[in-house]
N, C-alpha and C. Protein backbone atom coordinates (compact mmCIF):
# COMPACT_ATOMS: atom_id res chain seq x y z
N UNK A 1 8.23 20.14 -35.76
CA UNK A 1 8.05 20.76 -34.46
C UNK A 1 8.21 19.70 -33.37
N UNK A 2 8.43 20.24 -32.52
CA UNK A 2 8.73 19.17 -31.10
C UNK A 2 7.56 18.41 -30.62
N UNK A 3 6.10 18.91 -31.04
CA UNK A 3 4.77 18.33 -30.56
C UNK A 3 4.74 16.96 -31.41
N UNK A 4 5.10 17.02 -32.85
CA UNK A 4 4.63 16.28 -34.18
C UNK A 4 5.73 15.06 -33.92
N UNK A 5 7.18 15.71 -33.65
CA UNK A 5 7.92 15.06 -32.60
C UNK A 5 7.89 13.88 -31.68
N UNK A 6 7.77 14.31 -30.88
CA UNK A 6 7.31 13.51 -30.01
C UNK A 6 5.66 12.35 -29.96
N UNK A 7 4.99 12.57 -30.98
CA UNK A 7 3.95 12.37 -31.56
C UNK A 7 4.31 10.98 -32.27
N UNK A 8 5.06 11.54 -33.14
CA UNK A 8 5.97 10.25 -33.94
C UNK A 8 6.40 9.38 -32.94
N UNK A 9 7.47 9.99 -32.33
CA UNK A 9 8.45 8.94 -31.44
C UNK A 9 7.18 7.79 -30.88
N UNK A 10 6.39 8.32 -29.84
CA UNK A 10 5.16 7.67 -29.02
C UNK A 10 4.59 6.71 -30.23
N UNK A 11 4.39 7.11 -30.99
CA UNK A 11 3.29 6.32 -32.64
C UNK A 11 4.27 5.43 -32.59
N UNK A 12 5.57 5.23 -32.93
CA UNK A 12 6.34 4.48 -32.87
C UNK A 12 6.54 3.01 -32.36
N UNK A 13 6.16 3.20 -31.30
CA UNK A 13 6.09 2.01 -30.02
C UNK A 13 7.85 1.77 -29.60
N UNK A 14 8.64 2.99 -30.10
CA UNK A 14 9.95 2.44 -29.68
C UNK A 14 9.99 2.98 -28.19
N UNK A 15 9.66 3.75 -27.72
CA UNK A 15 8.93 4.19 -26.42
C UNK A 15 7.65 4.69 -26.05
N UNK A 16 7.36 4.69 -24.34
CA UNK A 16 6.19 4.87 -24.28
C UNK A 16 6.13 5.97 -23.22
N UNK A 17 5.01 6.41 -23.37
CA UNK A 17 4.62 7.60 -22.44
C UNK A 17 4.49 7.25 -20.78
N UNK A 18 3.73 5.98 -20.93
CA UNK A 18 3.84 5.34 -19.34
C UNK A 18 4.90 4.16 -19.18
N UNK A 19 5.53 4.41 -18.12
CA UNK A 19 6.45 2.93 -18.18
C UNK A 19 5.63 1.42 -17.96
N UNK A 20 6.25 0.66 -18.73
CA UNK A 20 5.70 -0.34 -18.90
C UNK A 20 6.43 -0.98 -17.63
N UNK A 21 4.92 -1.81 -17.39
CA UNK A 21 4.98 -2.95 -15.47
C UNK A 21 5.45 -4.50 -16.39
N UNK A 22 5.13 -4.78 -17.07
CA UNK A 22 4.95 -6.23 -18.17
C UNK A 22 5.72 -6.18 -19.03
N UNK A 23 6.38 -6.88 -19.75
CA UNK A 23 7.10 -6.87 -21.27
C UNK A 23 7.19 -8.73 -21.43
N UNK A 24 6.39 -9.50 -22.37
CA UNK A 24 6.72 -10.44 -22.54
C UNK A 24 6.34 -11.62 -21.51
N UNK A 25 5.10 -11.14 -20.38
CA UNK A 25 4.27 -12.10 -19.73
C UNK A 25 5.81 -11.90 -18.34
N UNK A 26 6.84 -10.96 -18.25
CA UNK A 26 7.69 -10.60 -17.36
C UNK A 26 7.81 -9.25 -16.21
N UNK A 27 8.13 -9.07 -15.31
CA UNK A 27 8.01 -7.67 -15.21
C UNK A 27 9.54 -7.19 -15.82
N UNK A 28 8.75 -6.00 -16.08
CA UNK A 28 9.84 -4.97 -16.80
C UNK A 28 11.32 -4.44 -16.29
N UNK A 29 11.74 -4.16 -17.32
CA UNK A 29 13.03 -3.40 -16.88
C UNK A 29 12.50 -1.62 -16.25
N UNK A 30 11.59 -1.52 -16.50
CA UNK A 30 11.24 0.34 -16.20
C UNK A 30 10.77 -0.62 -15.03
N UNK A 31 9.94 -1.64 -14.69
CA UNK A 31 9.35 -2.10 -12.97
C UNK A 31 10.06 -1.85 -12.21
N UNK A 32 11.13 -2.30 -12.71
CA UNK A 32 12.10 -2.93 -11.96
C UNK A 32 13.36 -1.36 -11.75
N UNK A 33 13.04 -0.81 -12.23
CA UNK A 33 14.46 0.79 -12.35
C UNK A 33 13.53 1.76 -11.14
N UNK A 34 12.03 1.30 -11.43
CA UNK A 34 10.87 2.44 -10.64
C UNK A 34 11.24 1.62 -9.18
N UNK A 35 11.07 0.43 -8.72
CA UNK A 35 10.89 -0.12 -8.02
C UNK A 35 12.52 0.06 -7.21
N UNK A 36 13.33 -0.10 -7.88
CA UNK A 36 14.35 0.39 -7.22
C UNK A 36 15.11 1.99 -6.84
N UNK A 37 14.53 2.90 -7.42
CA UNK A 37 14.99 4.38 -7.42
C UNK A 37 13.88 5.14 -6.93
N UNK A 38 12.44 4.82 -7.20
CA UNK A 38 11.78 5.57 -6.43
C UNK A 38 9.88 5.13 -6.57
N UNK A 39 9.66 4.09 -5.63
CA UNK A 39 8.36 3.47 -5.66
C UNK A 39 7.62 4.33 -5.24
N UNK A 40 7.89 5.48 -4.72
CA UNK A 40 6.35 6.36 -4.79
C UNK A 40 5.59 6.86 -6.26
N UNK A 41 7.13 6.72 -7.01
CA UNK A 41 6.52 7.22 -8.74
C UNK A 41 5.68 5.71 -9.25
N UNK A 42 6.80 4.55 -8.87
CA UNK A 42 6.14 3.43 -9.43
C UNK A 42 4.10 2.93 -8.36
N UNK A 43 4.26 3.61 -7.80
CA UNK A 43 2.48 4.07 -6.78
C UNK A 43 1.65 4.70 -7.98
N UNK A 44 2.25 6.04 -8.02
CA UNK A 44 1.36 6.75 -9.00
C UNK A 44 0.95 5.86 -10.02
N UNK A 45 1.90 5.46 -11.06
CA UNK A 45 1.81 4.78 -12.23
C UNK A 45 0.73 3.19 -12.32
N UNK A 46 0.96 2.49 -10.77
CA UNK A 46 0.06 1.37 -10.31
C UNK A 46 -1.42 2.30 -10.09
N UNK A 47 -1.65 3.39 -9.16
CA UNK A 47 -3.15 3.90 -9.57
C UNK A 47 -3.86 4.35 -10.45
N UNK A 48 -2.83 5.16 -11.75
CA UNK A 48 -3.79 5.23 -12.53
C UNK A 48 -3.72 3.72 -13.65
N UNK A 49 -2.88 3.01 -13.38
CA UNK A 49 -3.95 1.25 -13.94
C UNK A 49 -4.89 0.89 -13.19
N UNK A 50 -4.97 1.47 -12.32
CA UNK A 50 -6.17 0.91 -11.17
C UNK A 50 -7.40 1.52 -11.91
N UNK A 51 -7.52 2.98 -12.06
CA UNK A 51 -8.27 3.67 -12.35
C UNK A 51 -8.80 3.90 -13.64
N UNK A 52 -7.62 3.27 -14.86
CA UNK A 52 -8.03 3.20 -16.15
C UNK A 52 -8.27 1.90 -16.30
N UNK A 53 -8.31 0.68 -14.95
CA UNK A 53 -9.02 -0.58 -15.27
C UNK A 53 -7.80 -1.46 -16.36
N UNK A 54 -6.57 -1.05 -16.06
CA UNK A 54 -5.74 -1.32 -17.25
C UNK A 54 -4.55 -2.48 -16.06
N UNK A 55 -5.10 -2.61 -14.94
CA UNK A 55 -3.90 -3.47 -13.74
C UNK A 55 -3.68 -4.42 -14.46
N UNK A 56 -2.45 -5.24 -14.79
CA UNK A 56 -2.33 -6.12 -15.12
C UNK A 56 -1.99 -7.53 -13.85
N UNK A 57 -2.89 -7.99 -13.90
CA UNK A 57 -3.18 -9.17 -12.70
C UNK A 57 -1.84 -9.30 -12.23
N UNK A 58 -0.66 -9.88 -12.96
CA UNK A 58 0.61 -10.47 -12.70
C UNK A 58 0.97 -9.31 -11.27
N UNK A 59 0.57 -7.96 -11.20
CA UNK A 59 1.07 -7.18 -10.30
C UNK A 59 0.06 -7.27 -8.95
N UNK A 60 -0.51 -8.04 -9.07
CA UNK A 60 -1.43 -7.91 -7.97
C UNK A 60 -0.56 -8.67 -6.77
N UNK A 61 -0.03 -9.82 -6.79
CA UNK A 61 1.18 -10.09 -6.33
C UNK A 61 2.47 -9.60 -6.15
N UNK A 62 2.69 -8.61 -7.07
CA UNK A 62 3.61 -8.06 -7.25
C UNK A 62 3.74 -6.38 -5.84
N UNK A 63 2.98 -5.98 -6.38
CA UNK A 63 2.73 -4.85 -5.44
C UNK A 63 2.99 -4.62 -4.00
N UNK A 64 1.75 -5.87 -3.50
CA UNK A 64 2.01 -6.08 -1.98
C UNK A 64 3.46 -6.18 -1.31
N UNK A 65 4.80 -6.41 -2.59
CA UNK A 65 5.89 -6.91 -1.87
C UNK A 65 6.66 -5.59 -2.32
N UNK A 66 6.09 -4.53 -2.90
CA UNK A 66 7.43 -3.21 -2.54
C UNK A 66 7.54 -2.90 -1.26
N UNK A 67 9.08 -2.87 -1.59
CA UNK A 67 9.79 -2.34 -0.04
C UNK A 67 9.28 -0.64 -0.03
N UNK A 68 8.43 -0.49 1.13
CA UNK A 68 8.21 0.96 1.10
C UNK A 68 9.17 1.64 2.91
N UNK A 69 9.68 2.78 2.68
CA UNK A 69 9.78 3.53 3.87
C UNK A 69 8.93 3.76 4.75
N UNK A 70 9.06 3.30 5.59
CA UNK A 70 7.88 3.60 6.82
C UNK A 70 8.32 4.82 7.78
N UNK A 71 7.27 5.32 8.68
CA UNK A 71 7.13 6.77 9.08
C UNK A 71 8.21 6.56 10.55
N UNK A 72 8.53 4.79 10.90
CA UNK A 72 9.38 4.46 11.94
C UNK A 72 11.51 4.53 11.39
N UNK A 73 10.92 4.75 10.38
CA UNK A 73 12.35 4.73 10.12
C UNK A 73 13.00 3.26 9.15
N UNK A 74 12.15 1.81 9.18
CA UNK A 74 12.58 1.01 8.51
C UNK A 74 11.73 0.93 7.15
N UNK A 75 12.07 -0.26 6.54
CA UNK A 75 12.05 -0.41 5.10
C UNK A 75 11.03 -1.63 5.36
N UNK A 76 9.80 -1.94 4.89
CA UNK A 76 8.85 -3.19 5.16
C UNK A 76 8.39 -3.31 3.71
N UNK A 77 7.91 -4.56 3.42
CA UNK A 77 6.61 -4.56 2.06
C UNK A 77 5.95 -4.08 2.34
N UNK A 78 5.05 -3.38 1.23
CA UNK A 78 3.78 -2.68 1.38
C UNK A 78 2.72 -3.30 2.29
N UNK A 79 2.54 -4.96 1.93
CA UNK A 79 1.82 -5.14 2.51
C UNK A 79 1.71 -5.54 4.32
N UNK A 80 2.70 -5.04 5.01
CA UNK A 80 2.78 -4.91 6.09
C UNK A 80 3.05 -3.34 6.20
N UNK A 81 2.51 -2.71 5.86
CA UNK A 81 2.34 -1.13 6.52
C UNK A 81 1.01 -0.62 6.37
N UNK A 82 0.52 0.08 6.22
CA UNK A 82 -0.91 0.99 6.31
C UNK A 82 -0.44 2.37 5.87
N UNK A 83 -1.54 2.93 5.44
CA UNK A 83 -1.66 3.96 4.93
C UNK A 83 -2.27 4.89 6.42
N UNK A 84 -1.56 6.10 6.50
CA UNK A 84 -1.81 6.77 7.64
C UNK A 84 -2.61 7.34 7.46
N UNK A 85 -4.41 6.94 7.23
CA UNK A 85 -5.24 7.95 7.48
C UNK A 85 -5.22 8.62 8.91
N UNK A 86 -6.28 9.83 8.94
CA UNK A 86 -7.08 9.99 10.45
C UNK A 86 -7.57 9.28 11.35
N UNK A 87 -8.30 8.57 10.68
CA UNK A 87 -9.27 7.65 11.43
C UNK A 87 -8.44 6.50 11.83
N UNK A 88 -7.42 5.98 10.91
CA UNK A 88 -6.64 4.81 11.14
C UNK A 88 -5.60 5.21 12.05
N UNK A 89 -4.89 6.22 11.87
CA UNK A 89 -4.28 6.82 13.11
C UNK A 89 -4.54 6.60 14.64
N UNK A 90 -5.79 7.28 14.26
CA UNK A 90 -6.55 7.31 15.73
C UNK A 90 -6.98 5.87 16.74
N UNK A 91 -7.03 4.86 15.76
CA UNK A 91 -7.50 4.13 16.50
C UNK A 91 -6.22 2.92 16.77
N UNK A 92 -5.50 2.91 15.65
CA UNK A 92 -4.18 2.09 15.69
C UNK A 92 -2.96 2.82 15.38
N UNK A 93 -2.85 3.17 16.77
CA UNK A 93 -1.21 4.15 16.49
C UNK A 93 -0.11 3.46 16.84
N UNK A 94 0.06 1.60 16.91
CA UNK A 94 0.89 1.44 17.18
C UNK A 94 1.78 0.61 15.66
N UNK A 95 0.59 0.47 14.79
CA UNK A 95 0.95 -0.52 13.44
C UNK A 95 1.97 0.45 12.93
N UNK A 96 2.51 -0.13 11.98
CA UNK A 96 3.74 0.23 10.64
C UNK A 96 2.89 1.19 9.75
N UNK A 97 3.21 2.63 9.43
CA UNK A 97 2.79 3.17 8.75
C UNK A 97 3.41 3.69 7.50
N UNK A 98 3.41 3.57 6.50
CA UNK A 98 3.94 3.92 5.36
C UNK A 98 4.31 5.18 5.27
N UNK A 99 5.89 5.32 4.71
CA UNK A 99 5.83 7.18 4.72
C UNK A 99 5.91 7.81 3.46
N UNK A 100 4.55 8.16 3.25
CA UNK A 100 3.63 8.58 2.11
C UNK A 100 3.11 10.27 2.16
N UNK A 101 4.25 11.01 1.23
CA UNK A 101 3.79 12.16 1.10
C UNK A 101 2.15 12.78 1.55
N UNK A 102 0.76 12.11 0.61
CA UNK A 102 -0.30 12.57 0.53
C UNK A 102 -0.88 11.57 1.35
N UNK A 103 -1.41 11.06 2.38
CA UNK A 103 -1.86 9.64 2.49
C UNK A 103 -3.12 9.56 1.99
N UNK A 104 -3.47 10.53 1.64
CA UNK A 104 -5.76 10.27 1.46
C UNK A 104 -5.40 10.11 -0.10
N UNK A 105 -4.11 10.41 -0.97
CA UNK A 105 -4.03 9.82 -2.31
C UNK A 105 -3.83 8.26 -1.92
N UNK A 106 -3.13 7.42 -1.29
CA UNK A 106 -3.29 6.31 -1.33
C UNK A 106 -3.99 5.53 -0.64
N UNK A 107 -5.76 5.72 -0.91
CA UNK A 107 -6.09 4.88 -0.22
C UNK A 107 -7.02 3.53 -1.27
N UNK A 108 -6.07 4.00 -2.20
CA UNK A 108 -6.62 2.88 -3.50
C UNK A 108 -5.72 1.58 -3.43
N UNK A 109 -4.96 1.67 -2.31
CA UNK A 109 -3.48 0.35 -1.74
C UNK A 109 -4.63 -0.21 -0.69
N UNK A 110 -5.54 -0.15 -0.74
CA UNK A 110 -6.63 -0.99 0.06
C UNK A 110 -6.87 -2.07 -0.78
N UNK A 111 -6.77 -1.95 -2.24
CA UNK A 111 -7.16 -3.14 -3.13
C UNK A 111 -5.94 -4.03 -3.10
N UNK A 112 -4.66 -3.68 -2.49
CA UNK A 112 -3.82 -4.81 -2.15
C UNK A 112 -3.89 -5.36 -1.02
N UNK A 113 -5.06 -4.93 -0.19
CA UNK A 113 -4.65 -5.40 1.41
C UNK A 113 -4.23 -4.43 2.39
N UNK A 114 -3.85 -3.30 1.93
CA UNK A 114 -3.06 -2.30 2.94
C UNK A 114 -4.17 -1.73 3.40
N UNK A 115 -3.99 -2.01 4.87
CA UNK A 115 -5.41 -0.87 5.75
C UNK A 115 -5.58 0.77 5.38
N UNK A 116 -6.64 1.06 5.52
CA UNK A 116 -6.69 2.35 5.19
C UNK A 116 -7.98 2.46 5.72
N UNK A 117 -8.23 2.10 7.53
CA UNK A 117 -9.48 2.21 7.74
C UNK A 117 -9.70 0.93 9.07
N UNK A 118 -9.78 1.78 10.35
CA UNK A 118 -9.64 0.59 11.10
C UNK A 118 -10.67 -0.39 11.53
N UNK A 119 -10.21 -1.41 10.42
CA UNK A 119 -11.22 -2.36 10.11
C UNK A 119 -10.76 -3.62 11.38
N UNK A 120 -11.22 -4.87 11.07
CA UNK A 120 -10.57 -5.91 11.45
C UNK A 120 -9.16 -6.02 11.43
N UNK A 121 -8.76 -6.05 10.08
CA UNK A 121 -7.75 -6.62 9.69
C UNK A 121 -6.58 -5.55 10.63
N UNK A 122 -6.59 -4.31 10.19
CA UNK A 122 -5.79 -3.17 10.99
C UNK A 122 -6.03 -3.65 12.60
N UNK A 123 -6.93 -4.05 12.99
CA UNK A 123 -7.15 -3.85 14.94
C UNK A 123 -6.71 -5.18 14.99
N UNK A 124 -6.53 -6.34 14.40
CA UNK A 124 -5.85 -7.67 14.44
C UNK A 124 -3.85 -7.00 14.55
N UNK A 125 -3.75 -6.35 13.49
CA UNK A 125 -2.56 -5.45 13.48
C UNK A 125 -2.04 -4.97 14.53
N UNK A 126 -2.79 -3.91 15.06
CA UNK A 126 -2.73 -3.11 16.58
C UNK A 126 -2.85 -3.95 17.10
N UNK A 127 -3.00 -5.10 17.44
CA UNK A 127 -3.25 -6.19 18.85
C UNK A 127 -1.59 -6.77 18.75
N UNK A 128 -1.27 -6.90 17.51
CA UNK A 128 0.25 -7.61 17.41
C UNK A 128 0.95 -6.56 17.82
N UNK A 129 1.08 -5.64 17.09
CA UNK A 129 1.76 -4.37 17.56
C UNK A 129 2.06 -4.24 19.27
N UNK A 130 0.69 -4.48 20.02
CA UNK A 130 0.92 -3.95 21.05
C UNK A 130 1.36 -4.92 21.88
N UNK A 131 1.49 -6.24 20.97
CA UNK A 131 1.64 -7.63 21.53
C UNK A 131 3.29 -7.52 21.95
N UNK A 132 4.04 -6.75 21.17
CA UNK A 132 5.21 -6.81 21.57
C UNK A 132 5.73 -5.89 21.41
N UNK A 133 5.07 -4.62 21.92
CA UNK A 133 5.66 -4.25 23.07
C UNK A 133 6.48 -4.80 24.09
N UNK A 134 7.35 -3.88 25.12
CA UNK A 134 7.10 -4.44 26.38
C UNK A 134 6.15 -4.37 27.23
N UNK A 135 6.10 -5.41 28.25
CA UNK A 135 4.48 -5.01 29.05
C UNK A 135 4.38 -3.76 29.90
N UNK A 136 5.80 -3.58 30.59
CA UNK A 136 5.89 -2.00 31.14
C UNK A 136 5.03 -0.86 30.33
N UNK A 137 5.33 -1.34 28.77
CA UNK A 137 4.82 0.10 27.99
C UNK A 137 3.13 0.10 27.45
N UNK A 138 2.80 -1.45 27.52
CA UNK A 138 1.19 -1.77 27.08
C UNK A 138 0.22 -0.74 27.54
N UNK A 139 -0.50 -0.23 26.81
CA UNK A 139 -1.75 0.33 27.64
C UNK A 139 -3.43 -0.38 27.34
N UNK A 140 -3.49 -0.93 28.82
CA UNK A 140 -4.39 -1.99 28.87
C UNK A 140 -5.97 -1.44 28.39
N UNK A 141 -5.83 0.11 28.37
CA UNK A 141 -7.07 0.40 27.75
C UNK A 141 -6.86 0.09 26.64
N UNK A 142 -5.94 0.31 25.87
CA UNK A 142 -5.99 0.47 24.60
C UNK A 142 -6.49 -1.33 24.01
N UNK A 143 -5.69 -2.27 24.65
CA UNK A 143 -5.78 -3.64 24.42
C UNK A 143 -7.96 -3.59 24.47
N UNK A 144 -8.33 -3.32 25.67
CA UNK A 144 -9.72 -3.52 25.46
C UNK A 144 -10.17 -2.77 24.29
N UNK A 145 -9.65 -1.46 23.91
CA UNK A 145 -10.37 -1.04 22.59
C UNK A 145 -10.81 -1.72 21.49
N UNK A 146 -9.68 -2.63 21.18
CA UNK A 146 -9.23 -3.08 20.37
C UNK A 146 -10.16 -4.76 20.18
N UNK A 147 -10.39 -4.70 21.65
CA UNK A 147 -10.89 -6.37 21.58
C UNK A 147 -12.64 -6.27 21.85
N UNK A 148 -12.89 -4.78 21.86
CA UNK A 148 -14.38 -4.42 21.63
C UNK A 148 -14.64 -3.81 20.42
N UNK A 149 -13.52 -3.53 19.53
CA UNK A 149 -13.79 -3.16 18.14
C UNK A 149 -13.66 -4.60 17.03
N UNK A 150 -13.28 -5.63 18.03
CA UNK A 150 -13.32 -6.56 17.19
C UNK A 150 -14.67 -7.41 17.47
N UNK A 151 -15.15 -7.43 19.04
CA UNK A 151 -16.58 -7.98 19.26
C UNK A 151 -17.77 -7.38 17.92
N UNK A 152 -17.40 -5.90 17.50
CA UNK A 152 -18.59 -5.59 16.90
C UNK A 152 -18.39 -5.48 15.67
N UNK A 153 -16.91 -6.64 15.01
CA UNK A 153 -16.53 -7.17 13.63
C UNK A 153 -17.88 -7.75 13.19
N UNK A 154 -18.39 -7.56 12.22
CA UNK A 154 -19.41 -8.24 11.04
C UNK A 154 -18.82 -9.22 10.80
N UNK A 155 -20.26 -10.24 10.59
CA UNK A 155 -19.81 -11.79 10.18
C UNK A 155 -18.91 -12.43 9.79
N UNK A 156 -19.21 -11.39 9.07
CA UNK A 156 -18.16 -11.75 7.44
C UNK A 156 -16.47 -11.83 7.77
N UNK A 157 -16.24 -10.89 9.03
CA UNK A 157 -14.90 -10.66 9.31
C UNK A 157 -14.82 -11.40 10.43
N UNK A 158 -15.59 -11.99 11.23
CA UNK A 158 -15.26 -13.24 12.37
C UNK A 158 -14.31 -14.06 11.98
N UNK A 159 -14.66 -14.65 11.00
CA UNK A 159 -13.64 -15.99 10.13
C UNK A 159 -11.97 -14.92 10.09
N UNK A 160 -11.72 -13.96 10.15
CA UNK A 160 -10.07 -13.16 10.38
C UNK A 160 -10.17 -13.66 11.47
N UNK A 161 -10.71 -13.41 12.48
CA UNK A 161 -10.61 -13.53 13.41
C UNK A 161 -10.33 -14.62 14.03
């Protein structure tokens, strides 16, 4: 039967059910086919290693540097875009936002660095963002928002600063 099938094949190890990120302390040829044809599948496949605790470190570096589509029209590493929540929206609408079908599914790209929450790091973001602009287009409220959401940064996040 096709279940007992495919049962075999998988038992096998001549293929696998999830594509393999690693082969040989390398990244893979499936990394590398996902990464080029369609990194929102190679996303999925990075969260649930996140979630089955199965990440293999070597990608932790790895990740931050997919070229993802952004919602402006260009192509950036992950780790210069953000995940378009609400809240992150709202407060930094001028940063690089990733263009991400579901965005409240990726807000597990926080464990690479990608904002998902306008923290420090995102309103350090929005300050560059608005840094270059032109000055015709700056809006000087927005600059104070930004530099009173960073006055009431926690300790811990002064040192970004």
């Amino acid at each position: 039967t096709r279940t007992a099938w495919r049962a075999w094949l998988l038992a096998s190890g001549a293929v696998s059910a999830n594509p393999r990120r690693i082969r040989n302390a390398k990244l893979s040829a499936e990394w590398f086919s996902l990464r080029d044809t369609d990194v929102l599948d190679l996303l999925k496949v990075i969260k649930n290693d996140l979630h089955t605790g199965k990440l293999n470190s070597r990608l932790l570096t790895e990740v931050p540097q997919l070229l993802m589509d952004c919602r402006d029209g260009l192509r950036r590493p992950l780790c210069q875009t953000a995940v378009p929540t609400e809240s992150l929206e709202a407060k930094c609408p001028h940063i690089a936002y990733a263009d991400l079908p579901v965005p409240d599914e990726c807000t597990f790209l926080a464990e690479f660095g990608v904002p998902i929450s306008p923290d420090t790091n995102a309103t350090l973001r929005e300050l560059d963002a608005l840094a270059r602009l032109p000055l015709d287009m700056v809006d000087k409220d927005a600059v104070h928002r930004c530099y009173r959401r960073l006055n009431r940064s926690s300790v811990s996040e002064q040192r970004m600063i």
